[in-house]
N, C-alpha and C. Protein backbone atom coordinates (compact mmCIF):
# COMPACT_ATOMS: atom_id res chain seq x y z
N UNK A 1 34.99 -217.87 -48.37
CA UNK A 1 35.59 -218.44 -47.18
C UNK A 1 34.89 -219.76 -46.87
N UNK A 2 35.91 -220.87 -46.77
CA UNK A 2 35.39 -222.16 -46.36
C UNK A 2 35.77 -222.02 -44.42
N UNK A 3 34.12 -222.60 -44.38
CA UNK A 3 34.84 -223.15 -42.47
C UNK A 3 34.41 -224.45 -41.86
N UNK A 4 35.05 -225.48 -41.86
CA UNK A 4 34.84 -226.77 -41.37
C UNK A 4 35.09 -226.51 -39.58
N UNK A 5 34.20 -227.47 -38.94
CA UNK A 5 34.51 -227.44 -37.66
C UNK A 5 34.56 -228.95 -37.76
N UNK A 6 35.72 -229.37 -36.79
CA UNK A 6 35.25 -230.97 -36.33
C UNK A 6 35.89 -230.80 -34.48
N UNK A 7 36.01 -231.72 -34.28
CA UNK A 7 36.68 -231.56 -32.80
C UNK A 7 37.28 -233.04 -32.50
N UNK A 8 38.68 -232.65 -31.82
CA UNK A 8 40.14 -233.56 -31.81
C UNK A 8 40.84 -233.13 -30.25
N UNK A 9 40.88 -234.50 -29.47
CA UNK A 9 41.68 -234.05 -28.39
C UNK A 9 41.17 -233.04 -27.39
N UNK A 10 40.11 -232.64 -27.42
CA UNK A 10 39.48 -231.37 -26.35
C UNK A 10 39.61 -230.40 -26.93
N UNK A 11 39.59 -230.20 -28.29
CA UNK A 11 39.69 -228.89 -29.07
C UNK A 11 38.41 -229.23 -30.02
N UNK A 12 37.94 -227.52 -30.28
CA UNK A 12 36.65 -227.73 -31.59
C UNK A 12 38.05 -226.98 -32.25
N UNK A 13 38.23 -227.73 -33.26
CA UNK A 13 38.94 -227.34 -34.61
C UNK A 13 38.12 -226.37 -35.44
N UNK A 14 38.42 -225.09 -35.84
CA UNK A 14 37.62 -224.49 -37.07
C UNK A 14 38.66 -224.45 -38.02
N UNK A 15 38.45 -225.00 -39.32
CA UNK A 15 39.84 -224.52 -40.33
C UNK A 15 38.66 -223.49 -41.26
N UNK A 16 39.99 -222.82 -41.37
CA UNK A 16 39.51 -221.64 -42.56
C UNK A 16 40.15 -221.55 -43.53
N UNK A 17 39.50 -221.06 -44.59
CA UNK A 17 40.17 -221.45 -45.98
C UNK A 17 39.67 -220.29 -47.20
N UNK A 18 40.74 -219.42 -47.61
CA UNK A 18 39.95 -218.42 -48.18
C UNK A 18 40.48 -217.17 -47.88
N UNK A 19 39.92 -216.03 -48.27
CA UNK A 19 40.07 -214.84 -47.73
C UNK A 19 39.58 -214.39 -46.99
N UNK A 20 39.97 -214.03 -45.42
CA UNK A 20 39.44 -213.09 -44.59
C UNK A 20 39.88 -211.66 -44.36
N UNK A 21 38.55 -211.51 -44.85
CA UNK A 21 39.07 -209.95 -45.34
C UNK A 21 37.32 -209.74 -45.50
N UNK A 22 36.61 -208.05 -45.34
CA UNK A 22 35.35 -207.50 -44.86
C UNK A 22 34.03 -208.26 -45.57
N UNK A 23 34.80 -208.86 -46.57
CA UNK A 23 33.42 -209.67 -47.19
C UNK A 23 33.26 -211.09 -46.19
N UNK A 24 34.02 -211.62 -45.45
CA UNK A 24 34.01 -212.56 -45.51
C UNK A 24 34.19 -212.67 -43.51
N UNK A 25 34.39 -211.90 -43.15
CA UNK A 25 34.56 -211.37 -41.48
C UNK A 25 33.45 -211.68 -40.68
N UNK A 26 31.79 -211.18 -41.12
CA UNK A 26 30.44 -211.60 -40.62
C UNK A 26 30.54 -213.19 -40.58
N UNK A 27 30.61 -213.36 -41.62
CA UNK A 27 31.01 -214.86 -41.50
C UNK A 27 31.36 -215.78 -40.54
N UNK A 28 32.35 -215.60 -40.19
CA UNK A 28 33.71 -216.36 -39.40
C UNK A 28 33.11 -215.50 -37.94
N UNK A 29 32.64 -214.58 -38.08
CA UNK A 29 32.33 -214.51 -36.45
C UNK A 29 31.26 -215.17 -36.11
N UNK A 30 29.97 -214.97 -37.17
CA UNK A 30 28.94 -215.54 -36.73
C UNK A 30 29.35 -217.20 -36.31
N UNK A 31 30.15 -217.85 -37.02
CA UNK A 31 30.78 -218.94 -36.52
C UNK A 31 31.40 -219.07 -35.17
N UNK A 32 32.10 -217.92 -34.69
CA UNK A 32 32.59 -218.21 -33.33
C UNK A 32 32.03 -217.53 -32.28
N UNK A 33 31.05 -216.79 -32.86
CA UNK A 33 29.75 -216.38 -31.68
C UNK A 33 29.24 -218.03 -31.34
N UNK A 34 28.99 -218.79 -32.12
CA UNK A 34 28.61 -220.00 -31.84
C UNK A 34 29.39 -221.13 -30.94
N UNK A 35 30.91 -220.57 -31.10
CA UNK A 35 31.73 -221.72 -30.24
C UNK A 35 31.99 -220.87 -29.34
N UNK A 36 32.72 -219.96 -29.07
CA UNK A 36 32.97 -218.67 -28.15
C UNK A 36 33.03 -219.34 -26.28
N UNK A 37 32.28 -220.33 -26.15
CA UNK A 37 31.96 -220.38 -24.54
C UNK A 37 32.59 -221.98 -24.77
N UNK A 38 33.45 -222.64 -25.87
CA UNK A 38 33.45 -223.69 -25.46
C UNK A 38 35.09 -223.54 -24.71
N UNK A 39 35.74 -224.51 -23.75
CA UNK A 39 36.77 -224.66 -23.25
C UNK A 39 38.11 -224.31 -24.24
N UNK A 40 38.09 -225.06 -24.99
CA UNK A 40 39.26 -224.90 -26.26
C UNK A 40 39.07 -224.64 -27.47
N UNK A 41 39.56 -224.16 -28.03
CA UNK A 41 39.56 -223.87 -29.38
C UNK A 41 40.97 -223.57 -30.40
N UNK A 42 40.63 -224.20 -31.14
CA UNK A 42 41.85 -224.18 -31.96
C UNK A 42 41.36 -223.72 -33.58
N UNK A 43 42.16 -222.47 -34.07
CA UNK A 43 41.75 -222.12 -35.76
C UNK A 43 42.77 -222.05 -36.48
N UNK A 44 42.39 -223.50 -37.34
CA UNK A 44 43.40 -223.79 -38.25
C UNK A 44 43.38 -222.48 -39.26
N UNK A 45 44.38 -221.99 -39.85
CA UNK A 45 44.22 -221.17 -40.79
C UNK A 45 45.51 -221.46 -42.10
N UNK A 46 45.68 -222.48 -42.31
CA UNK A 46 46.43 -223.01 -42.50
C UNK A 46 46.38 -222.70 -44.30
N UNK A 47 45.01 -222.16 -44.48
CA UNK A 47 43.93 -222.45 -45.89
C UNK A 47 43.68 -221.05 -46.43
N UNK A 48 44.22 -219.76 -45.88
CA UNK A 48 43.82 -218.51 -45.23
C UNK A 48 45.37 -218.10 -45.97
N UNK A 49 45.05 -217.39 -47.31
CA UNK A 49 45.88 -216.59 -48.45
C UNK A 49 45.89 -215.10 -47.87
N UNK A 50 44.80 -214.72 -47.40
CA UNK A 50 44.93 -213.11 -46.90
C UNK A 50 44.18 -212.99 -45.74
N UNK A 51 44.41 -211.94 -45.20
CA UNK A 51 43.61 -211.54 -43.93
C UNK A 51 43.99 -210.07 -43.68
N UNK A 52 42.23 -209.29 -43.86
CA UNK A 52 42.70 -208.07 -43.28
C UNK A 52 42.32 -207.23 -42.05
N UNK A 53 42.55 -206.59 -41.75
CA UNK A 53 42.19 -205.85 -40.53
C UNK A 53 40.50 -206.20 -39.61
N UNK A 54 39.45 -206.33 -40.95
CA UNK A 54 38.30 -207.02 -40.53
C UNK A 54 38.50 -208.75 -39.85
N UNK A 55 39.95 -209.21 -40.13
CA UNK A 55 39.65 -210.20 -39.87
C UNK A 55 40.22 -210.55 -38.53
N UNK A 56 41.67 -209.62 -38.84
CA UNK A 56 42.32 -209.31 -37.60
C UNK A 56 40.79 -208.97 -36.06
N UNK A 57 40.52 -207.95 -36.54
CA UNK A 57 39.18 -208.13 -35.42
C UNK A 57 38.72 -209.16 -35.16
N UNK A 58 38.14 -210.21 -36.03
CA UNK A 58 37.21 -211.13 -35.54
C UNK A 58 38.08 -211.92 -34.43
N UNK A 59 39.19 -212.17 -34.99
CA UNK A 59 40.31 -213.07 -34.23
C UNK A 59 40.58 -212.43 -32.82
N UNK A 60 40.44 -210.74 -32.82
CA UNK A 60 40.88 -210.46 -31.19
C UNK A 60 39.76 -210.16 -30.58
N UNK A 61 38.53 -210.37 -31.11
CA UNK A 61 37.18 -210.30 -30.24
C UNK A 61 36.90 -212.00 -29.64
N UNK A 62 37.22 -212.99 -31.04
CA UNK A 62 36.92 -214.30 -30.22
C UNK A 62 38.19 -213.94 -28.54
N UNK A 63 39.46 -213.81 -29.53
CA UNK A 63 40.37 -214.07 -27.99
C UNK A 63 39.66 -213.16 -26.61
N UNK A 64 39.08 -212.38 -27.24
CA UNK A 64 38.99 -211.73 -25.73
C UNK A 64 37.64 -212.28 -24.89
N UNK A 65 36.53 -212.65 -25.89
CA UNK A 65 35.45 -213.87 -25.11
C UNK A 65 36.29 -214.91 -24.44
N UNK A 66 36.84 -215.52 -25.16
CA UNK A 66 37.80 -216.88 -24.41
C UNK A 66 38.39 -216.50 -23.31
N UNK A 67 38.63 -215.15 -23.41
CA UNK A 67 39.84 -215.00 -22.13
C UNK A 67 38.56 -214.35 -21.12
N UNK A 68 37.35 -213.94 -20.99
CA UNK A 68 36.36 -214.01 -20.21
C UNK A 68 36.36 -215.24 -19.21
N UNK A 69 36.02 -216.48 -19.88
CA UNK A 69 35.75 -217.18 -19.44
C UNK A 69 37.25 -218.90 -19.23
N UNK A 70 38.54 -217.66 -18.91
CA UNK A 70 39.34 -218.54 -19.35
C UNK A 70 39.31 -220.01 -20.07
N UNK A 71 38.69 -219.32 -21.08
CA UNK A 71 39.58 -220.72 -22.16
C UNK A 71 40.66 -220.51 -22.72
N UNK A 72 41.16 -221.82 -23.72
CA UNK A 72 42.04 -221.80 -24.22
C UNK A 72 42.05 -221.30 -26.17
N UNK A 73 42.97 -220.59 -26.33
CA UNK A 73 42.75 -220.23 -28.07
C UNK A 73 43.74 -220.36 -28.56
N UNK A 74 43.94 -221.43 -29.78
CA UNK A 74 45.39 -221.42 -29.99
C UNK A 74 44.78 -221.40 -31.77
N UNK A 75 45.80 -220.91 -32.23
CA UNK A 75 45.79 -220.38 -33.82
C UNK A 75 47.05 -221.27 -34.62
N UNK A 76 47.09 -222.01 -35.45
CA UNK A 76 47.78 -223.02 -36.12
C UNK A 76 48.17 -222.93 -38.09
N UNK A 77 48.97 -222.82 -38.36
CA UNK A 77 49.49 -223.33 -39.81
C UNK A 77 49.07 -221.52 -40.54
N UNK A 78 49.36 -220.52 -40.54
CA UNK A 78 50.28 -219.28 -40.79
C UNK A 78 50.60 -219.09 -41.69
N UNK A 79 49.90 -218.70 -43.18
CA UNK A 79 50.99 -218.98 -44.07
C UNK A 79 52.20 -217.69 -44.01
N UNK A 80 52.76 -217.57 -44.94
CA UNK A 80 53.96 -216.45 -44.40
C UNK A 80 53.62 -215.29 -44.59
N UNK A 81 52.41 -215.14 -45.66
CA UNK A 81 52.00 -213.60 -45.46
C UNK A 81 51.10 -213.45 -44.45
N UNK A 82 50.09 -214.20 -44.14
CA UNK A 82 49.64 -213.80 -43.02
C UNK A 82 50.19 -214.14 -41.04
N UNK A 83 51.32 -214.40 -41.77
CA UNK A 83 52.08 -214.53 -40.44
C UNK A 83 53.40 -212.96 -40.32
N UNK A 84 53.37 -212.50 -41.93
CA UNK A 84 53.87 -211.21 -42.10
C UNK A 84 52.96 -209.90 -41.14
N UNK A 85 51.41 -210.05 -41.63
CA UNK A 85 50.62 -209.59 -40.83
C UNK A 85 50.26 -209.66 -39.54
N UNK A 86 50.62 -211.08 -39.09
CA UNK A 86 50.43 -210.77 -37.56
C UNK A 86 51.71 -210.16 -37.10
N UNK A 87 52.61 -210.15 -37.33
CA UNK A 87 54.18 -209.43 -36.70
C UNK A 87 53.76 -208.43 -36.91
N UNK A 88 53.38 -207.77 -38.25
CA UNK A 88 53.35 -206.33 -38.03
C UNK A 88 52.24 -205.51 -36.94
N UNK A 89 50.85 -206.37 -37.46
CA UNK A 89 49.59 -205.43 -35.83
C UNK A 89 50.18 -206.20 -34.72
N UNK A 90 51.43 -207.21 -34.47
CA UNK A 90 51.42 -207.20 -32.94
C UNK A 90 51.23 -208.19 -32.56
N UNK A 91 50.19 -208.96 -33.29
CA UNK A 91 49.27 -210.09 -32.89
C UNK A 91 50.05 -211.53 -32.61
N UNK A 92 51.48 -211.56 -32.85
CA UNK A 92 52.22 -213.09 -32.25
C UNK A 92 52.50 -212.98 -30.86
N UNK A 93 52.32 -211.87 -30.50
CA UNK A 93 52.33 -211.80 -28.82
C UNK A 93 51.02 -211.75 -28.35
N UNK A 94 49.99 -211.90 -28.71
CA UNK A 94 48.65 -211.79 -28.32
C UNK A 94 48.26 -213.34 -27.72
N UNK A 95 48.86 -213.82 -29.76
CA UNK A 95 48.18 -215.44 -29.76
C UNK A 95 49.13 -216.37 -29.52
N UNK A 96 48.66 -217.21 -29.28
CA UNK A 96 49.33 -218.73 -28.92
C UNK A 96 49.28 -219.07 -30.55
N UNK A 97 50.71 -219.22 -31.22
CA UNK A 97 50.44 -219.53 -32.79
C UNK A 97 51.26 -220.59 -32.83
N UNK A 98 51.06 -222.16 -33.62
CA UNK A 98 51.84 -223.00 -33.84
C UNK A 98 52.16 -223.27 -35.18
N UNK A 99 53.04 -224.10 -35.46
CA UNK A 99 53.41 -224.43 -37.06
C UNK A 99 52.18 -225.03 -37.26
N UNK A 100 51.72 -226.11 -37.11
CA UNK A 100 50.28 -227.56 -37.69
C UNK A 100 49.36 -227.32 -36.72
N UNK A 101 48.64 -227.99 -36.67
CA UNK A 101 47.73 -228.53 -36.03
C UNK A 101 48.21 -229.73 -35.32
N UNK A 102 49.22 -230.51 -35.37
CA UNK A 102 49.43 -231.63 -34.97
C UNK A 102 50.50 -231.14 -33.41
N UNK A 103 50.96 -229.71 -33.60
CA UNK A 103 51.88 -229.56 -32.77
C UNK A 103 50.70 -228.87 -31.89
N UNK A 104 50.02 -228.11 -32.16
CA UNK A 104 48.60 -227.69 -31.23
C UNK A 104 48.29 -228.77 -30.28
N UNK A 105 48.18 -229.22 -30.95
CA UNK A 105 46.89 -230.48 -29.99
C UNK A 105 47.83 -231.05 -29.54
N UNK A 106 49.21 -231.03 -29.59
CA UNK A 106 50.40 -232.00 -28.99
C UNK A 106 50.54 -231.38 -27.47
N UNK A 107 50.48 -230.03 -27.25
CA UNK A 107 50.59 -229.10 -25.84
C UNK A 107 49.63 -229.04 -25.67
């Protein structure tokens, strides 16, 4: 798993790239234990071939820190299987999901 952070527009961008899935889950949280308290956040996943249930977690533990301290979490670029996966656990009604990154940071 690759994870770049940069920050655009009042968002820390994290893109991910890779498989998230139990090898790779410690990872990506220990990363957003680190951003977790900032205002916005946006995770590109645009790069992100699989994702499983470990990862599904990491994604609804950040949302639920953010929603502590109302911030904002928006999730961007889906590919179709893991946009197969979020329809099925539920998760497109959870998250704020856009096509790019360019339409993110546009709202």
């Amino acid at each position: 798993m690759k994870i770049k952070r940069n920050e655009d527009q009042g968002f820390v961008i994290v893109a991910l790239s890779g498989r998230f899935d139990s090898m790779t889950a410690k990872t990506v949280e220990e990363k957003f234990q680190t951003i977790q308290d900032q205002p916005r956040i946006l995770v590109n996943m645009s790069g992100v071939h699989y994702i499983s249930s470990a990862g599904l977690r990491v994604l609804l533990t950040l949302a639920k820190a953010m929603n502590r301290h109302q911030g904002l979490l928006r999730l961007c670029g889906l590919t179709e299987t893991v946009r197969e996966v979020f329809d099925i656990a539920g998760f497109t009604q959870i998250f704020q999901i856009y096509n790019s990154q360019e339409e993110a940071l546009e709202l």
